[in-house]
N, C-alpha and C. Protein backbone atom coordinates (compact mmCIF):
# COMPACT_ATOMS: atom_id res chain seq x y z
N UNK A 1 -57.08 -80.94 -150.33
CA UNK A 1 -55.96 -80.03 -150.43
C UNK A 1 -55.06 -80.45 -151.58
N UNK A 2 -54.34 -79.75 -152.52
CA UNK A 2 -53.26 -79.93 -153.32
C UNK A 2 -52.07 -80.47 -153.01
N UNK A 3 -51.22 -79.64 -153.90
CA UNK A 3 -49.71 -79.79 -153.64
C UNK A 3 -48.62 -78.93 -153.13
N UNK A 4 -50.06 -77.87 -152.17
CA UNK A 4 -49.24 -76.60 -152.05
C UNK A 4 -48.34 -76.94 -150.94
N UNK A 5 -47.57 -76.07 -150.82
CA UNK A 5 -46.46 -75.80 -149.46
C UNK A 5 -46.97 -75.37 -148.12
N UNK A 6 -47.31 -75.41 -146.99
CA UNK A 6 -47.37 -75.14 -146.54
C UNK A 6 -46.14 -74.46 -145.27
N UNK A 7 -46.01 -73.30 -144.95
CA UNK A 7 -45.16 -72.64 -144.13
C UNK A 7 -45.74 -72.55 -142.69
N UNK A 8 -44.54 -72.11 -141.53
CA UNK A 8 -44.65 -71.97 -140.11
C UNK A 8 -43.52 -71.03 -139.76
N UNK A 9 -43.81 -70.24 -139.09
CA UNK A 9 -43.18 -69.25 -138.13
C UNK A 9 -43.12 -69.70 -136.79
N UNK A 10 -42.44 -69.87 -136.34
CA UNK A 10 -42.11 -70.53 -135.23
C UNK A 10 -41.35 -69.04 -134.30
N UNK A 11 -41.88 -68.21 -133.09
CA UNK A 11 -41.37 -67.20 -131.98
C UNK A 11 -41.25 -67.61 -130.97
N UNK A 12 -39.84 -66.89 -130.48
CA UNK A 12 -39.87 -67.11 -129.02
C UNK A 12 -40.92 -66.36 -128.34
N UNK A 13 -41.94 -66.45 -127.25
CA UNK A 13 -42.73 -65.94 -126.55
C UNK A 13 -41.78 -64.79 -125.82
N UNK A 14 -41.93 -63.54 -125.34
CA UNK A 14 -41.22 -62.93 -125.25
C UNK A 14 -41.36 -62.60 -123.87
N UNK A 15 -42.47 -62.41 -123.53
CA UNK A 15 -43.19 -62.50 -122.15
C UNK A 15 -43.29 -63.57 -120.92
N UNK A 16 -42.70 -64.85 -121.98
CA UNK A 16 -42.47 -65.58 -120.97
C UNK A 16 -40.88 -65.36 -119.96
N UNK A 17 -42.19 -65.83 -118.51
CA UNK A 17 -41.26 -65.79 -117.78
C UNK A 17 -41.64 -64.44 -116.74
N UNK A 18 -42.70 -63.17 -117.58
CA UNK A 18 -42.69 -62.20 -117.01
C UNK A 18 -44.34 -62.28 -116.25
N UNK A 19 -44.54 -61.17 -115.48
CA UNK A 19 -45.77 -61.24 -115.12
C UNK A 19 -46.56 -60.08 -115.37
N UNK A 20 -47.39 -59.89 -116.28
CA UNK A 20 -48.12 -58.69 -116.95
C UNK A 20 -48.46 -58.00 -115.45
N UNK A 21 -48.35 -57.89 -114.10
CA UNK A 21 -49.04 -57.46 -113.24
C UNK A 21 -47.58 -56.41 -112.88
N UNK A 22 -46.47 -57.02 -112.92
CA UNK A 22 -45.02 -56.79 -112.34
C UNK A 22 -45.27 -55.00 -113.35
N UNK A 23 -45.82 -54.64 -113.65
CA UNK A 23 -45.77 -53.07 -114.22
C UNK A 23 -44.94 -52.90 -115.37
N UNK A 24 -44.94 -54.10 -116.72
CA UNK A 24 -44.07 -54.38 -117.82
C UNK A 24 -44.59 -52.34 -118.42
N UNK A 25 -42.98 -52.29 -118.82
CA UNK A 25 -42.92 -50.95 -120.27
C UNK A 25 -43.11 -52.03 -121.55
N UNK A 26 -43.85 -51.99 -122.31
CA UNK A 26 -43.72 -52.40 -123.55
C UNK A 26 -43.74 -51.35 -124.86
N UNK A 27 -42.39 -51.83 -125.17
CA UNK A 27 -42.81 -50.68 -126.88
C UNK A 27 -42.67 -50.85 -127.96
N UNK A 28 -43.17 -50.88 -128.63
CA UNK A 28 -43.48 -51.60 -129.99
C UNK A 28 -42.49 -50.02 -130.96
N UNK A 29 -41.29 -49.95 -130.98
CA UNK A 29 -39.92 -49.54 -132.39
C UNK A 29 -39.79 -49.66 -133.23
N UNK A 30 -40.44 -48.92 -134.56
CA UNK A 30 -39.90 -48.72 -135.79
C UNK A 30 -38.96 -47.75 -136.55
N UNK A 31 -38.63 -46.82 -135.27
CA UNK A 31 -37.89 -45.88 -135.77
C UNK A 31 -38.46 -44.77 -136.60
N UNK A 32 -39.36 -44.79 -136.85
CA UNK A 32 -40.40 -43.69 -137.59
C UNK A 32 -40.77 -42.31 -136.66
N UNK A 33 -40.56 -41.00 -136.91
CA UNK A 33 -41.32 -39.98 -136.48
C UNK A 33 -42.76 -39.77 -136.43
N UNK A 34 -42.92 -39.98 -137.38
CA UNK A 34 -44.94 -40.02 -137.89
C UNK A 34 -45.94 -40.53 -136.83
N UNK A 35 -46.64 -40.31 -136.66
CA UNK A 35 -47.74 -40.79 -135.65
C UNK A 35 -47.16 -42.25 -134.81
N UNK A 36 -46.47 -42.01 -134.14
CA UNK A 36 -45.97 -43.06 -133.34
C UNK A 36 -45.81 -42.62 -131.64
N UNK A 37 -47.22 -42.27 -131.05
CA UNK A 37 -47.56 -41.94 -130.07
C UNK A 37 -48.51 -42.32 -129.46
N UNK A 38 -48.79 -42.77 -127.96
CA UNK A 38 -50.22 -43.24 -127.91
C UNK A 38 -50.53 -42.65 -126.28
N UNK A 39 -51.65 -42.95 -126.09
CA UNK A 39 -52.02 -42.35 -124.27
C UNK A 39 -51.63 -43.56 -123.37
N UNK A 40 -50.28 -43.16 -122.91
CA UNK A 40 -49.54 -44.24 -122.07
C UNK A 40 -50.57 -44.64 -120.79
N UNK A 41 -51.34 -43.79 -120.37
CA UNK A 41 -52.27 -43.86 -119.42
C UNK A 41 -53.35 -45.11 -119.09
N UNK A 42 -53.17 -45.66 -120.78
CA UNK A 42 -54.15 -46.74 -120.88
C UNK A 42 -53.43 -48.12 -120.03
N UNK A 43 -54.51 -48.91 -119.70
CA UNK A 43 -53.53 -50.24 -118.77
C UNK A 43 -53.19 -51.17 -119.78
N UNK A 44 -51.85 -51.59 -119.59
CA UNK A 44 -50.95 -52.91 -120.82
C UNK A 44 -51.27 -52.02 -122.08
N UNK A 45 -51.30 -50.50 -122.02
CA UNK A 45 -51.01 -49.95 -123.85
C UNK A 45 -49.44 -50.39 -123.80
N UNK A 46 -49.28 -50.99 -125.25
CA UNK A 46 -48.05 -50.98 -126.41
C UNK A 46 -47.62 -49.68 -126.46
N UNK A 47 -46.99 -48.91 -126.03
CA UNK A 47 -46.27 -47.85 -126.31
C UNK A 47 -45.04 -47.78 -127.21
N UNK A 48 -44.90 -46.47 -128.03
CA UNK A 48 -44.42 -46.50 -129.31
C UNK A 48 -43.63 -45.30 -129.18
N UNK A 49 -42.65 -45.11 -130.61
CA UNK A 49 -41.42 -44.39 -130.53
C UNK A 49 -41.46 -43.46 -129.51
N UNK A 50 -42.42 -42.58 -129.87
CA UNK A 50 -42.15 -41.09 -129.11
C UNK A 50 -42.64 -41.14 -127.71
N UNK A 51 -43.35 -42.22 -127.49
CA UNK A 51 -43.69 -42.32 -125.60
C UNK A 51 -42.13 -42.89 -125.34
N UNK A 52 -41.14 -43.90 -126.03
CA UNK A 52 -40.02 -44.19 -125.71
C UNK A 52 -39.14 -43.25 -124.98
N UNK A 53 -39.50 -42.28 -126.16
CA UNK A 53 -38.33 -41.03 -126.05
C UNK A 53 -38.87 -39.98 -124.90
N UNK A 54 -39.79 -39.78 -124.79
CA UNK A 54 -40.64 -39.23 -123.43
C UNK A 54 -40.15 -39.42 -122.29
N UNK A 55 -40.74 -41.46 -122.39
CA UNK A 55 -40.40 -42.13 -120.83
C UNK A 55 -39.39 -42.11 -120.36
N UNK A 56 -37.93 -41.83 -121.69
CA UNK A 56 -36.88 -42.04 -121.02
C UNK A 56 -36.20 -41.33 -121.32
N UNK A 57 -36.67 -39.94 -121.10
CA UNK A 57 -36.29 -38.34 -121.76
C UNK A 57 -34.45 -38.49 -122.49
N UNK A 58 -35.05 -39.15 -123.29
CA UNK A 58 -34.53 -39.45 -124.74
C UNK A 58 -32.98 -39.77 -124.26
N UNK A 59 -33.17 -40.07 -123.15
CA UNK A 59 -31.96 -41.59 -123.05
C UNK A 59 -31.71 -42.78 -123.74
N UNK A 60 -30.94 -43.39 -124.85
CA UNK A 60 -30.92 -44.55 -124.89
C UNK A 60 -31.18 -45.53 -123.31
N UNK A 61 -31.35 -46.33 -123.56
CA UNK A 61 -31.43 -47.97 -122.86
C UNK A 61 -29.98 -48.65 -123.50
N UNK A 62 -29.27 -48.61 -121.96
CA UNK A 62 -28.34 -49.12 -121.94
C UNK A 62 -27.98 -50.26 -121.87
N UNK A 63 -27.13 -50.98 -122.98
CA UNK A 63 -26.60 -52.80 -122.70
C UNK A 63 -25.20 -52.92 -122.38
N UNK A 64 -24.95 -54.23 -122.08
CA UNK A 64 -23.83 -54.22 -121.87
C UNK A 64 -22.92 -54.33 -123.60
N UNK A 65 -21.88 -53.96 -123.55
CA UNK A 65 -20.59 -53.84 -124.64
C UNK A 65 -21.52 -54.97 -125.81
N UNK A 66 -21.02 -55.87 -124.87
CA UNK A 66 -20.89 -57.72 -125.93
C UNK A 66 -22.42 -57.84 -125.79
N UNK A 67 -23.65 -56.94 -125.25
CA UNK A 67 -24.65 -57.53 -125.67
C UNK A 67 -25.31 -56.59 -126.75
N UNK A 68 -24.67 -55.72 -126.62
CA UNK A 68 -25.37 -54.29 -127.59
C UNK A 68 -24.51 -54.83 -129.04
N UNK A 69 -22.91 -55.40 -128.61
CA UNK A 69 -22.28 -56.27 -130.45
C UNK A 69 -23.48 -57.25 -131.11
N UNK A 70 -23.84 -57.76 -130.13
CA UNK A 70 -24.80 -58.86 -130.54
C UNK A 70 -26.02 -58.48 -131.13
N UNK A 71 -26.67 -57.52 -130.53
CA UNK A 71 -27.54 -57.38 -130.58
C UNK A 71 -27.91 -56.30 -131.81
N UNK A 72 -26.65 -55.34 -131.93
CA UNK A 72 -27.13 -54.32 -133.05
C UNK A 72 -26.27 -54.64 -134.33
N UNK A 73 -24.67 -55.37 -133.94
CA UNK A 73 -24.05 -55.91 -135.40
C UNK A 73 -24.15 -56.78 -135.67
N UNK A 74 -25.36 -58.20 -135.04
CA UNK A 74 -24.98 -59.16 -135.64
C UNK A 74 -27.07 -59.27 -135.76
N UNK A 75 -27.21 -59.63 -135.17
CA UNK A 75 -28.83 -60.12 -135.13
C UNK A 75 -29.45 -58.96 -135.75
N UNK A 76 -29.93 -57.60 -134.70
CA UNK A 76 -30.10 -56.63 -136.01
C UNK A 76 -30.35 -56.14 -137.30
N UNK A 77 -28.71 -55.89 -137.56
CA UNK A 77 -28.33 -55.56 -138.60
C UNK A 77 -28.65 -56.98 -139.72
N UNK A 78 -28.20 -58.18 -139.74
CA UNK A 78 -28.27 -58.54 -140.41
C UNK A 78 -29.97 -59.36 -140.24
N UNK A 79 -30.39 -59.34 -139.67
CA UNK A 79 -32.04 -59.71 -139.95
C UNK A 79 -32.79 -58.63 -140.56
N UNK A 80 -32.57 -57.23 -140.48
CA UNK A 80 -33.22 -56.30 -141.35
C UNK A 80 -32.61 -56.56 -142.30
N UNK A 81 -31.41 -56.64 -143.00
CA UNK A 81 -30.73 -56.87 -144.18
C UNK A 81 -31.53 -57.78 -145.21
N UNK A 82 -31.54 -59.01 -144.08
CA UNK A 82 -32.21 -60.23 -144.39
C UNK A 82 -33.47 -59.95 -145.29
N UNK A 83 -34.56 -59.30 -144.26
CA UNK A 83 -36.25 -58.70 -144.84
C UNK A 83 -35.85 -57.92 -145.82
N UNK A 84 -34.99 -57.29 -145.68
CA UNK A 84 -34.75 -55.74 -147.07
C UNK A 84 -34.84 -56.70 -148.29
N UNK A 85 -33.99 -57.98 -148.44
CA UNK A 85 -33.58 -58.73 -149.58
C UNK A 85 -35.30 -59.35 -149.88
N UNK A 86 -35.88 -59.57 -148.92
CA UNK A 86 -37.13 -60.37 -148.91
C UNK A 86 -38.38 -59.40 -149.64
N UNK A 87 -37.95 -58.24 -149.43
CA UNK A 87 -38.93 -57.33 -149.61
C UNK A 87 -40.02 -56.78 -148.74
N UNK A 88 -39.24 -56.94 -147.55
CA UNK A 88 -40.37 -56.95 -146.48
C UNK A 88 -40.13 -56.07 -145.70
N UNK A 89 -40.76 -55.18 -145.04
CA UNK A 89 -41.18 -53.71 -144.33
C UNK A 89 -42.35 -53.56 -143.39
N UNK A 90 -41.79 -52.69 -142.46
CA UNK A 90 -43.27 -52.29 -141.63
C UNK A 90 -42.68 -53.03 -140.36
N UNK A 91 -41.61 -53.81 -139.89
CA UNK A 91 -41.78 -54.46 -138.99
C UNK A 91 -41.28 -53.98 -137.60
N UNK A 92 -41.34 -54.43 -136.30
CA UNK A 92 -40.53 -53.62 -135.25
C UNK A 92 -39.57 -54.25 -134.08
N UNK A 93 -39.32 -53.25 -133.46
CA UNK A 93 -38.68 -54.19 -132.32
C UNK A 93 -39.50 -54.13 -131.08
N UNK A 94 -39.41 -55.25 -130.41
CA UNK A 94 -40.39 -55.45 -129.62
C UNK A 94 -39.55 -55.21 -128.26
N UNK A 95 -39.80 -54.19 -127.36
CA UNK A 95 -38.83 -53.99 -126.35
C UNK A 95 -39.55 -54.18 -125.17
N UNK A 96 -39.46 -55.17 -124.15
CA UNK A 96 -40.28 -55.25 -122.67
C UNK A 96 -39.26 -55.34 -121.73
N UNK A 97 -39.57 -54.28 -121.20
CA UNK A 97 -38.50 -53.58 -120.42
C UNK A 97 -39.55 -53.78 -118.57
N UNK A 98 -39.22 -55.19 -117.91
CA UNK A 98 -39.43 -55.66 -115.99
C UNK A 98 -38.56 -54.87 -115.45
N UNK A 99 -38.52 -53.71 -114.98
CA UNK A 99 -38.28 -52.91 -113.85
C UNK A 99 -37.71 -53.30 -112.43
N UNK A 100 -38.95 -54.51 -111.97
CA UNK A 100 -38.78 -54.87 -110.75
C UNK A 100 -38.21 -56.63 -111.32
N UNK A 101 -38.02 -56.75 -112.28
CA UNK A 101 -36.56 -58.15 -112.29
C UNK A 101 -35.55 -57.40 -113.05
N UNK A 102 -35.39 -56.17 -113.44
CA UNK A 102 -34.28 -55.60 -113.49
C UNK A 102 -33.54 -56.17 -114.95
N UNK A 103 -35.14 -56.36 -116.05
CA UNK A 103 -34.65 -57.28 -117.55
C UNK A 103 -35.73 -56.73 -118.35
N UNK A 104 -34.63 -56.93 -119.70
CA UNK A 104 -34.82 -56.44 -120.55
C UNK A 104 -34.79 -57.75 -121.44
N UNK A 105 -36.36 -57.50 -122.51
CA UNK A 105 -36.41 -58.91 -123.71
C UNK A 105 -36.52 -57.50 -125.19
N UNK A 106 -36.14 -58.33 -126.11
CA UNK A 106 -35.87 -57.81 -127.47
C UNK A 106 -36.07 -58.66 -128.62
N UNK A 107 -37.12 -58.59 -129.33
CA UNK A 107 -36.95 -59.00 -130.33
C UNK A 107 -38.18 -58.62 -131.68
N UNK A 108 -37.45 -58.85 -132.58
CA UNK A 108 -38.02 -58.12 -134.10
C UNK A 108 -39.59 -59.10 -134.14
N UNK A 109 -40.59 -58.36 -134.68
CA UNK A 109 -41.85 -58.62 -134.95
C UNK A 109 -42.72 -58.01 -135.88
N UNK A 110 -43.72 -58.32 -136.23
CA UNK A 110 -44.73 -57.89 -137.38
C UNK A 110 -43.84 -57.74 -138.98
N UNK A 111 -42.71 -59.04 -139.19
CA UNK A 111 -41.95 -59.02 -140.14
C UNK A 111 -42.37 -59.97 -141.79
N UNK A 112 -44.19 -59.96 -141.82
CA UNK A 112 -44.47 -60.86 -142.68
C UNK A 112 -45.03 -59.68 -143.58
N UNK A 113 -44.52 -58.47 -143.55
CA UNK A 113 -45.47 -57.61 -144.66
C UNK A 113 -44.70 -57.25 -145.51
N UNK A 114 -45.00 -57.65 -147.36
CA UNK A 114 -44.01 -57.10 -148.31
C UNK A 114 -44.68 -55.71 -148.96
N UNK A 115 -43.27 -55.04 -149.26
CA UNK A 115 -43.81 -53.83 -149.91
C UNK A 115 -43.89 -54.39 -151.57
N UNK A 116 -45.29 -54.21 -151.38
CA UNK A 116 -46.28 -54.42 -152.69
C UNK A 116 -46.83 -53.12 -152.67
N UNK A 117 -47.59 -53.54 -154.76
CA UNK A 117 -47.65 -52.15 -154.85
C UNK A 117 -48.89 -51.17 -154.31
N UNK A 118 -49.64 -51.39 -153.54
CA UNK A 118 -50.66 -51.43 -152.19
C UNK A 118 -49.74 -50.44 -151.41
N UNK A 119 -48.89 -51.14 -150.64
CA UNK A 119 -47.81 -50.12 -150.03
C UNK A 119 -47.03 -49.22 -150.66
N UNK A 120 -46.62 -49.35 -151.90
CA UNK A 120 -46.22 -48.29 -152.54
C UNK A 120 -46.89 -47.15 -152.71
N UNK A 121 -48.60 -47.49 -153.19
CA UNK A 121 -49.42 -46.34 -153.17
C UNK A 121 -49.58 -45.52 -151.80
N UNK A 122 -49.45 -46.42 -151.19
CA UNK A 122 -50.09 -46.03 -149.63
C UNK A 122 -48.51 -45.13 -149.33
N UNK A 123 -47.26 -45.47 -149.69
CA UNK A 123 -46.08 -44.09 -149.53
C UNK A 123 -46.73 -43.03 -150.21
N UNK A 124 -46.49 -43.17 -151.35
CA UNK A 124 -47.04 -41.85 -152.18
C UNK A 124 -48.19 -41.07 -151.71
N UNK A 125 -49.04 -42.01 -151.65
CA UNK A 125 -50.30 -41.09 -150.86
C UNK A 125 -49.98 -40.14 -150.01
N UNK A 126 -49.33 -41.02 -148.56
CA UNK A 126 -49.11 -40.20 -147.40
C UNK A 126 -48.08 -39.04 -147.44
N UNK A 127 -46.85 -39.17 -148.73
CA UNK A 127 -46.04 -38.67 -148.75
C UNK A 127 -46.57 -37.10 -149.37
N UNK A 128 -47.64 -37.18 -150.09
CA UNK A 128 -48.45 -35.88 -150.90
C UNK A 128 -49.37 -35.52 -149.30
N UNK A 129 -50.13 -36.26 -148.91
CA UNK A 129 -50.88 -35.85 -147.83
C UNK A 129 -50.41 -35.31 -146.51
N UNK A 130 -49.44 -35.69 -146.20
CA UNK A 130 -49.08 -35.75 -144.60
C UNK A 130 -47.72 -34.97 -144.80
N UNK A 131 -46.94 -34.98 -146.14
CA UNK A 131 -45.73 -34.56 -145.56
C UNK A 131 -44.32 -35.16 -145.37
N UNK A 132 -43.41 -35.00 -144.96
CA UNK A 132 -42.55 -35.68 -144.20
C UNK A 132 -42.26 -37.26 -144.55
N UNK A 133 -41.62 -37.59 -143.89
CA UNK A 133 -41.41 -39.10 -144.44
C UNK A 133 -42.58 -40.01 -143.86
N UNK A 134 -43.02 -41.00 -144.50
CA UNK A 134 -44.10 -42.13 -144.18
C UNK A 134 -43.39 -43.00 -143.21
N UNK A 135 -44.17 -43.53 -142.63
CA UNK A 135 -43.94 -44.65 -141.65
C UNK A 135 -43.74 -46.14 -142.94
N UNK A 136 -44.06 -46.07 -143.81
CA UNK A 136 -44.33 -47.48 -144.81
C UNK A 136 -43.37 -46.32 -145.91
N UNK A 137 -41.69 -47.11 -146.05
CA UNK A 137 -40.82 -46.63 -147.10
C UNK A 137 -40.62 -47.94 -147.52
N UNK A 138 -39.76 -48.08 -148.79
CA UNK A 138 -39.19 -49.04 -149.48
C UNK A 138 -38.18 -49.90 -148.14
N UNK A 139 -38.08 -50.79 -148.79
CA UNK A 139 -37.44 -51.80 -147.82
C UNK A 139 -36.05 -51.26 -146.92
N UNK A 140 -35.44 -51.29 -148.54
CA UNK A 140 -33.72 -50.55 -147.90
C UNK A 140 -34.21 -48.97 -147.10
N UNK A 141 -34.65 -48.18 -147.50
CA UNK A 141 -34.97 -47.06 -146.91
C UNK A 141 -35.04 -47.50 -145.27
N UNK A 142 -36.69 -48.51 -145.32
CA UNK A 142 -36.80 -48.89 -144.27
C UNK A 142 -35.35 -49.19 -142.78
N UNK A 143 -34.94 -50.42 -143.32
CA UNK A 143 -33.48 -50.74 -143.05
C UNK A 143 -32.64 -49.94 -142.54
N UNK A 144 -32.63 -49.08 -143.26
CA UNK A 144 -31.69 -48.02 -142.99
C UNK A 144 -32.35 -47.16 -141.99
N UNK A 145 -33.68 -46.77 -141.95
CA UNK A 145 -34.22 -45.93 -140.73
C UNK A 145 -33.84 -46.53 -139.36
N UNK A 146 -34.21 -47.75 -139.95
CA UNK A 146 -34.50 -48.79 -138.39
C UNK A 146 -33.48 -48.84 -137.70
N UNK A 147 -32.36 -49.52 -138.13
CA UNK A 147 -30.83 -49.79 -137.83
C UNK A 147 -30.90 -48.44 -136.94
N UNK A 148 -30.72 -47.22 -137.73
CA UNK A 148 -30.25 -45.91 -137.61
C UNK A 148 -30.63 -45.63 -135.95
N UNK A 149 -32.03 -45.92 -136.23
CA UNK A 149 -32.99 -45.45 -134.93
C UNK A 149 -32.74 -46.40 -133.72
N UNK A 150 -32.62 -47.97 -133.98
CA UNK A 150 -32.06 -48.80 -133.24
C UNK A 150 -31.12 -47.98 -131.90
N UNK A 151 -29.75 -47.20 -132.83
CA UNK A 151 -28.60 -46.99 -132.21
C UNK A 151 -28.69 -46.00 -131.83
N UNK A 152 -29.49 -45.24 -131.89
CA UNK A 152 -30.29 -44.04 -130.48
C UNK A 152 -30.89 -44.42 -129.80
N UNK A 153 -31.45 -45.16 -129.48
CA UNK A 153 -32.59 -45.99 -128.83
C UNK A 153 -31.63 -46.70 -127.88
N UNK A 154 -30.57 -47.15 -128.25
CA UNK A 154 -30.08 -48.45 -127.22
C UNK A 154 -28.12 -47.72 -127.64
N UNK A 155 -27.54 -48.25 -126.33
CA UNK A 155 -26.58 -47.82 -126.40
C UNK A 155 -25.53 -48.87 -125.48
N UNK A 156 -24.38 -49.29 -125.89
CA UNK A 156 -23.46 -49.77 -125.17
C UNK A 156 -22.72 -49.39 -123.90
N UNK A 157 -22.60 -50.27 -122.91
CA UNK A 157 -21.85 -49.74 -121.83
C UNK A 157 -20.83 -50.20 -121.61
N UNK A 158 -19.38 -49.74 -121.26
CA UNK A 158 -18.32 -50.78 -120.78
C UNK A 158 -17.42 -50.62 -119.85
N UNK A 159 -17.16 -52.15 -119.07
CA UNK A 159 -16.23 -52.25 -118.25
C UNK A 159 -15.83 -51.33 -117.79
N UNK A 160 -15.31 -50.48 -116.51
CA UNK A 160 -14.59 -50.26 -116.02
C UNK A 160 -13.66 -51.08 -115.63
N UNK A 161 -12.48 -51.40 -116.38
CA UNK A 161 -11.59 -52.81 -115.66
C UNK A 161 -10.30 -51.75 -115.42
């Protein structure tokens, strides 16, 4: 071996703690319209935007005040910020939503892909072929979908004091 660098990604397991049997919702969030649908019917399918908006006839998922601050102005917002600067796109939020423990886990994933010019072609392409906006935009674009879509998706609740 050389003198190269070697790197590590280090995740929290997200599932720990849960029991794939307990009837987990999992949905894999990018905020994209485009083919982001799948046959929920299947057992442990990843379900995606528009089964979200289906399952939960287009209710946000409610947090509390100080966890929805946390969660959409500080971690969020500034970790997509973060990838936008990196050049990096395509990635999601990972939402596993236990029913019967009455919890909710969250967190960003599939965040190692840069828009290269591979992905650039692959916008253009889809954007002449398909229409409408691509699921694979420029970073900030990206960013800006995600965030956007984030804060329909999830919504703050507070106190009655």
């Amino acid at each position: 071996m050389g003198d190269e660098d070697t790197y590590y990604i280090v995740m929290e397991n997200l599932f720990l703690g849960f029991d794939l049997a307990d009837g987990l919702q999992v949905f894999d969030l990018k905020g994209s319209e485009t083919r982001r649908y799948v046959d929920p019917d299947k057992p442990n399918q990843v379900l995606l935007d528009t089964n979200f908006r289906i399952i939960r006839n287009s209710e946000p998922l409610s947090l509390s005040s100080s966890d929805y601050k946390t969660l959409i102005d500080h971690a969020l917002s500034r970790d997509a910020e973060l990838l936008a600067r990196q050049n990096v796109m395509d990635y999601s939020l990972l939402v596993i939503i236990n029913r019967k423990l009455s919890q909710v886990k969250i967190g960003i994933i599939d965040y190692l892909r840069q828009y290269t010019w591979d992905k650039q072609m692959e916008t253009v392409g889809k954007k002449m072929t398909a229409g409408g906006i691509p699921t694979i935009i420029n970073p900030q674009e990206y960013r800006e979908r995600f965030i956007a879509a984030m804060k329909r998706y999830l919504i703050p609740i507070f106190p009655l004091n």
